[in-house]
C-alpha atoms as a PDB file:
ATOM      1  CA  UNK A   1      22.525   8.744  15.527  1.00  0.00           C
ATOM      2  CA  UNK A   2      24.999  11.494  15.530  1.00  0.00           C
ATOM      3  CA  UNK A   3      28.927  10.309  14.933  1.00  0.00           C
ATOM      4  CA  UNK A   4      31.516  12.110  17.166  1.00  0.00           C
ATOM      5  CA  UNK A   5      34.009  13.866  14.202  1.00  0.00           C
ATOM      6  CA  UNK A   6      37.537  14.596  15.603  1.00  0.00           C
ATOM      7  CA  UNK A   7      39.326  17.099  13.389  1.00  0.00           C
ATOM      8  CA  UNK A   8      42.852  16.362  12.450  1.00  0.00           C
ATOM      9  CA  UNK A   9      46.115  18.074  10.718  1.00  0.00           C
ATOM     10  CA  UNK A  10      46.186  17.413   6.981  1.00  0.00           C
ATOM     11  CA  UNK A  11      48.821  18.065   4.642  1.00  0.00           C
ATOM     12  CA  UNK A  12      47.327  18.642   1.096  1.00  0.00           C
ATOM     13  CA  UNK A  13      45.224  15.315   0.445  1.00  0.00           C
ATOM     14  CA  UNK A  14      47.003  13.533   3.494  1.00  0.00           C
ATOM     15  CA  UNK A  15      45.694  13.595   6.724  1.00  0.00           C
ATOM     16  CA  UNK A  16      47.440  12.362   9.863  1.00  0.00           C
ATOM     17  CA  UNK A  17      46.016   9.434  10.417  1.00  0.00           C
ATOM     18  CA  UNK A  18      46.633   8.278   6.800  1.00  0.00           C
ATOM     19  CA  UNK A  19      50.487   9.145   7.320  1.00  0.00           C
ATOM     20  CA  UNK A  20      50.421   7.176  10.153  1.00  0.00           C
ATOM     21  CA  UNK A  21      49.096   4.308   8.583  1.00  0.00           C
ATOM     22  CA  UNK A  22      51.752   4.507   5.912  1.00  0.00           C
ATOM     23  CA  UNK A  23      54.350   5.307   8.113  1.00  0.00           C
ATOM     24  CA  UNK A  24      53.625   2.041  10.321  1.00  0.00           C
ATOM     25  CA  UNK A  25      53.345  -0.214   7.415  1.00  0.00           C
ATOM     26  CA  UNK A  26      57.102   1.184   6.095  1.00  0.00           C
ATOM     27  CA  UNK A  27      58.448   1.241   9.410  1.00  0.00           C
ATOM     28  CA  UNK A  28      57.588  -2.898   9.696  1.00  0.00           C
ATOM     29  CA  UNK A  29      59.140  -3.332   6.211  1.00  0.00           C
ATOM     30  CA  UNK A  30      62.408  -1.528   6.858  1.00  0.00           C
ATOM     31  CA  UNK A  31      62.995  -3.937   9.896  1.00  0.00           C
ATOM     32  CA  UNK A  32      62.328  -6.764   8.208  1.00  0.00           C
ATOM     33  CA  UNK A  33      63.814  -6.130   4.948  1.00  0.00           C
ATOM     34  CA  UNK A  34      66.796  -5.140   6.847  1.00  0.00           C
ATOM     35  CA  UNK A  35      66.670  -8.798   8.586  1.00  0.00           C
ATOM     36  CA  UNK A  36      65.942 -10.662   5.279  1.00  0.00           C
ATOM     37  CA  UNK A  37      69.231 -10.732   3.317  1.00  0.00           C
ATOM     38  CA  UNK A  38      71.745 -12.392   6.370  1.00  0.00           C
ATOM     39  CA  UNK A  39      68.823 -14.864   7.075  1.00  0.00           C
ATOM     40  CA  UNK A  40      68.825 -15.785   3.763  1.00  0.00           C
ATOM     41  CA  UNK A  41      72.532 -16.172   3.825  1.00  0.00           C
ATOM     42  CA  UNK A  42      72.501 -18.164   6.856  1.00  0.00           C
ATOM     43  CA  UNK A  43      70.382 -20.375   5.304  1.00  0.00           C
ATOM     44  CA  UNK A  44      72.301 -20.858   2.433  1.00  0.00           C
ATOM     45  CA  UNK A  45      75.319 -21.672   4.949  1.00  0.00           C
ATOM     46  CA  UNK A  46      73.263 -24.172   6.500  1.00  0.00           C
ATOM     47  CA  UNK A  47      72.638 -25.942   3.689  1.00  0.00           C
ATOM     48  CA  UNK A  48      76.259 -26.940   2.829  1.00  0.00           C
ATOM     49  CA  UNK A  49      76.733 -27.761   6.413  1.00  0.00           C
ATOM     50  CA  UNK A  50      74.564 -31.236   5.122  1.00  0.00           C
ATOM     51  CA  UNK A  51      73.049 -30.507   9.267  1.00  0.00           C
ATOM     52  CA  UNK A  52      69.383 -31.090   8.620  1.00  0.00           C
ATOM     53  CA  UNK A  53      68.269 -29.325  12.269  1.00  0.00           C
ATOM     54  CA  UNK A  54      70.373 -26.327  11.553  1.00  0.00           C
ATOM     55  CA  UNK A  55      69.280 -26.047   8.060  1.00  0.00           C
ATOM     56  CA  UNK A  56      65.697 -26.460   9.244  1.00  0.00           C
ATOM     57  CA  UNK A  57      65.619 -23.826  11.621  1.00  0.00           C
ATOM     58  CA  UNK A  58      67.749 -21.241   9.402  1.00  0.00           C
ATOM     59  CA  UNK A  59      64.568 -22.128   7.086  1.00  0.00           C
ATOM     60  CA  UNK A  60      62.151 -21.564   9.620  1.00  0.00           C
ATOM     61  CA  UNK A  61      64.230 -17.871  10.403  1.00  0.00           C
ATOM     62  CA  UNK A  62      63.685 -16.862   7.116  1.00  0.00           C
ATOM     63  CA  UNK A  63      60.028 -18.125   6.812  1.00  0.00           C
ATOM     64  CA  UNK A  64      58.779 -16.333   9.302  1.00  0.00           C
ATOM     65  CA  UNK A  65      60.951 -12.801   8.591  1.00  0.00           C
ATOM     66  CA  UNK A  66      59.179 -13.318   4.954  1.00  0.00           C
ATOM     67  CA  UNK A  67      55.576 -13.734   6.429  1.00  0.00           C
ATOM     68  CA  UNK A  68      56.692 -10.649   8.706  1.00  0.00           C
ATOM     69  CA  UNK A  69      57.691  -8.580   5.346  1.00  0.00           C
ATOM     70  CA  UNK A  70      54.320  -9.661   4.030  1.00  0.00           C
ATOM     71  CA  UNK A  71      52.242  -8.577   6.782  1.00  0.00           C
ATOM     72  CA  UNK A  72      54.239  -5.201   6.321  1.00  0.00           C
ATOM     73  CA  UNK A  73      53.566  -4.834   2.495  1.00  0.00           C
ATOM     74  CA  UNK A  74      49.552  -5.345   3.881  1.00  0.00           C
ATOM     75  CA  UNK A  75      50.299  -2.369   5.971  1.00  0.00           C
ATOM     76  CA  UNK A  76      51.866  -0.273   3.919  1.00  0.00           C
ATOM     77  CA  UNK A  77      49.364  -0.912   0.771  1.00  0.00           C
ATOM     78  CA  UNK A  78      46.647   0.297   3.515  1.00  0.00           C
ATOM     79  CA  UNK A  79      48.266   3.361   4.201  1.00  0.00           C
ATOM     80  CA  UNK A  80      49.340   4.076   0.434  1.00  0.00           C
ATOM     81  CA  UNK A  81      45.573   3.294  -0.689  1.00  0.00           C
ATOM     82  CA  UNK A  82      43.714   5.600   2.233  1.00  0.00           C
ATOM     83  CA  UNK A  83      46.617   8.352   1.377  1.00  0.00           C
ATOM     84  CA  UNK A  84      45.658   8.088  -2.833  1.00  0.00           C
ATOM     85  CA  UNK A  85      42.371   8.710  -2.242  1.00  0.00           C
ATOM     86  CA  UNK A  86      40.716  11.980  -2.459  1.00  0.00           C
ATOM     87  CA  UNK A  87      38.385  13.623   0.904  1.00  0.00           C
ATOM     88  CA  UNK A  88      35.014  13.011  -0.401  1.00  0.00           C
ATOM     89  CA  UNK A  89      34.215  15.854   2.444  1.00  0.00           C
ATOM     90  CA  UNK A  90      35.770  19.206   0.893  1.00  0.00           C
ATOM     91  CA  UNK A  91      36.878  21.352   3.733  1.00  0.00           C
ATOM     92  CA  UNK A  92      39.000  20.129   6.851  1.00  0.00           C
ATOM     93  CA  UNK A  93      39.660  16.814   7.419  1.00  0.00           C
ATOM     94  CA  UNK A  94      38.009  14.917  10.435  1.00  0.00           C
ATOM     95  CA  UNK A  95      38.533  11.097  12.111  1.00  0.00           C
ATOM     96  CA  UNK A  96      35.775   9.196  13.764  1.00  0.00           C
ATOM     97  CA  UNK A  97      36.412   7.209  17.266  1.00  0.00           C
ATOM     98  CA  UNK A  98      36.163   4.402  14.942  1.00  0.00           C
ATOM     99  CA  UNK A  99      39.187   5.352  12.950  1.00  0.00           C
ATOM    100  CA  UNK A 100      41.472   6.204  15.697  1.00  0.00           C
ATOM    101  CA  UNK A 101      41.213   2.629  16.885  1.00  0.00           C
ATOM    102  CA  UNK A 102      41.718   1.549  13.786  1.00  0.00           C
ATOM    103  CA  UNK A 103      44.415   3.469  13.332  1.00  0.00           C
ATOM    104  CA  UNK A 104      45.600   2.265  16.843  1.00  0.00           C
ATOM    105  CA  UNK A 105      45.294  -1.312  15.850  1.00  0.00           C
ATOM    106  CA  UNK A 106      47.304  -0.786  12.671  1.00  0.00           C
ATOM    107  CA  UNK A 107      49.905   0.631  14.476  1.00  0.00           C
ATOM    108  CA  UNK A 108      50.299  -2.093  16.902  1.00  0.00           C
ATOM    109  CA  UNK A 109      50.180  -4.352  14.302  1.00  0.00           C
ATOM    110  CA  UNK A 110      53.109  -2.770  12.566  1.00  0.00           C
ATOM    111  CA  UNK A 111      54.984  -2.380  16.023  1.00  0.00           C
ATOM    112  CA  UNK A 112      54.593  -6.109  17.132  1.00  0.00           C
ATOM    113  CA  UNK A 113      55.850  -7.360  13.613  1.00  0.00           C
ATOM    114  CA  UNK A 114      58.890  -5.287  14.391  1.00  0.00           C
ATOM    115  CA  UNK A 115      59.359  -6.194  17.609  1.00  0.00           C
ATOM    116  CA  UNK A 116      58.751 -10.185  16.086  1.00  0.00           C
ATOM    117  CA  UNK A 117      61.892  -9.596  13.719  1.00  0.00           C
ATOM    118  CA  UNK A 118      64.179  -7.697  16.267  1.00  0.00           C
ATOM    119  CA  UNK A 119      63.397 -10.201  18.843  1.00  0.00           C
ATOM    120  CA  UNK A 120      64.343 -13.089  16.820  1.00  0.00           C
ATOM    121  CA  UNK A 121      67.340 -11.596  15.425  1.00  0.00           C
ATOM    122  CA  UNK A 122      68.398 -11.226  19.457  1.00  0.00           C
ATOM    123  CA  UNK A 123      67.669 -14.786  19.461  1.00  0.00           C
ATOM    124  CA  UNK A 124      69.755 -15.846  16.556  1.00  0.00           C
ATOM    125  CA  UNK A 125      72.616 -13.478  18.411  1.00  0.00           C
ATOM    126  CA  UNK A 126      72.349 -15.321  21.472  1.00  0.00           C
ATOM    127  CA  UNK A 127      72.488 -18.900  19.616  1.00  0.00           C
ATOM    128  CA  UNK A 128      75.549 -18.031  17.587  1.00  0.00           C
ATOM    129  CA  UNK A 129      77.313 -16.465  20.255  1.00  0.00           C
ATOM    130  CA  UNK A 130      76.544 -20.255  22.492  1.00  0.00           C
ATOM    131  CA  UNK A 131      77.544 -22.215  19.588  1.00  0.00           C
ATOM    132  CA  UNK A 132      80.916 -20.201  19.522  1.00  0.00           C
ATOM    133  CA  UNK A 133      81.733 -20.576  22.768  1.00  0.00           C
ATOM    134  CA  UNK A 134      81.330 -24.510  22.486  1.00  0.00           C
ATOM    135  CA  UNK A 135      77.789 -24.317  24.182  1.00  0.00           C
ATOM    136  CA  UNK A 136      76.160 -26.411  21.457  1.00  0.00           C
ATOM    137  CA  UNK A 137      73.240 -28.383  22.862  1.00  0.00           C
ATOM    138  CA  UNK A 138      75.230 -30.267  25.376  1.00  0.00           C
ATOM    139  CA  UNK A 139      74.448 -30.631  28.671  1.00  0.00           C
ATOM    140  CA  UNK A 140      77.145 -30.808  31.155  1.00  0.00           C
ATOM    141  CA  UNK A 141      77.282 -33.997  33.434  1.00  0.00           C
ATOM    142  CA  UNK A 142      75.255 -33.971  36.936  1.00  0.00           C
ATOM    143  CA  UNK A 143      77.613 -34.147  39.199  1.00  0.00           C
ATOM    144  CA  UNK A 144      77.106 -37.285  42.164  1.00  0.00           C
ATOM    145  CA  UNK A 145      75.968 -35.867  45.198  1.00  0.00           C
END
């Protein structure tokens, strides 16, 4: 069975499509790391509200931003370990069809944790700007027909 080889740029020992798998994997850990020190303040505000909901889901913001950061560090450990290690073909470097979809998938995976965070920090924006404008859960009376 003969493998399709696609040749790629390389720069030294780093080849394109290892940069790119680095560069996804720091890209989702900027935006979330960037996220992770107001939720955690939030949080901490919540907490000496004494409101159980609002401390719950200020817990629940940070949760999920830390899984996000986690699922980055994955990423960028990928991309750090494929970049450390030598060709073991000497000459220029080539990609299967098989790694560009890899490659594809791991940077989807890095986009859609960053759009996760920035979506839910637009979220949080929205909630905070309905809670200061009195908007805070109520519903306004029906009026009779």
């Amino acid at each position: 069975m003969v493998t399709t080889m696609i040749e790629v740029p390389s720069w030294g020992p780093v080849t394109l499509i290892e940069a790119i798998w680095l560069l996804s994997g720091l890209l989702a850990l900027f935006v979330t790391a960037f996220h992770l020190s107001p939720l955690y303040d939030d949080w901490i505000t919540a907490k000496s509200t004494g409101r159980v909901v609002l401390e719950k889901t200020q817990w629940g913001y940070l949760r999920r931003e830390v899984i996000r950061m986690l699922q980055g560090v994955c990423l960028t450990v990928i991309g750090v370990y494929a970049a450390a290690q030598p060709s073991p073909i000497p000459g220029p470097a080539y990609v299967t069809p098989v790694g560009l979809v890899l490659t594809g998938v791991l940077l989807a995976l890095s986009f859609l944790v960053s759009a996760q965070s920035l979506l839910d920090w637009r979220m949080r924006e929205q909630v905070d700007e309905l809670i200061a404008h009195g908007a805070n859960g109520h519903h306004k009376p029906q009026e009779e027909a």
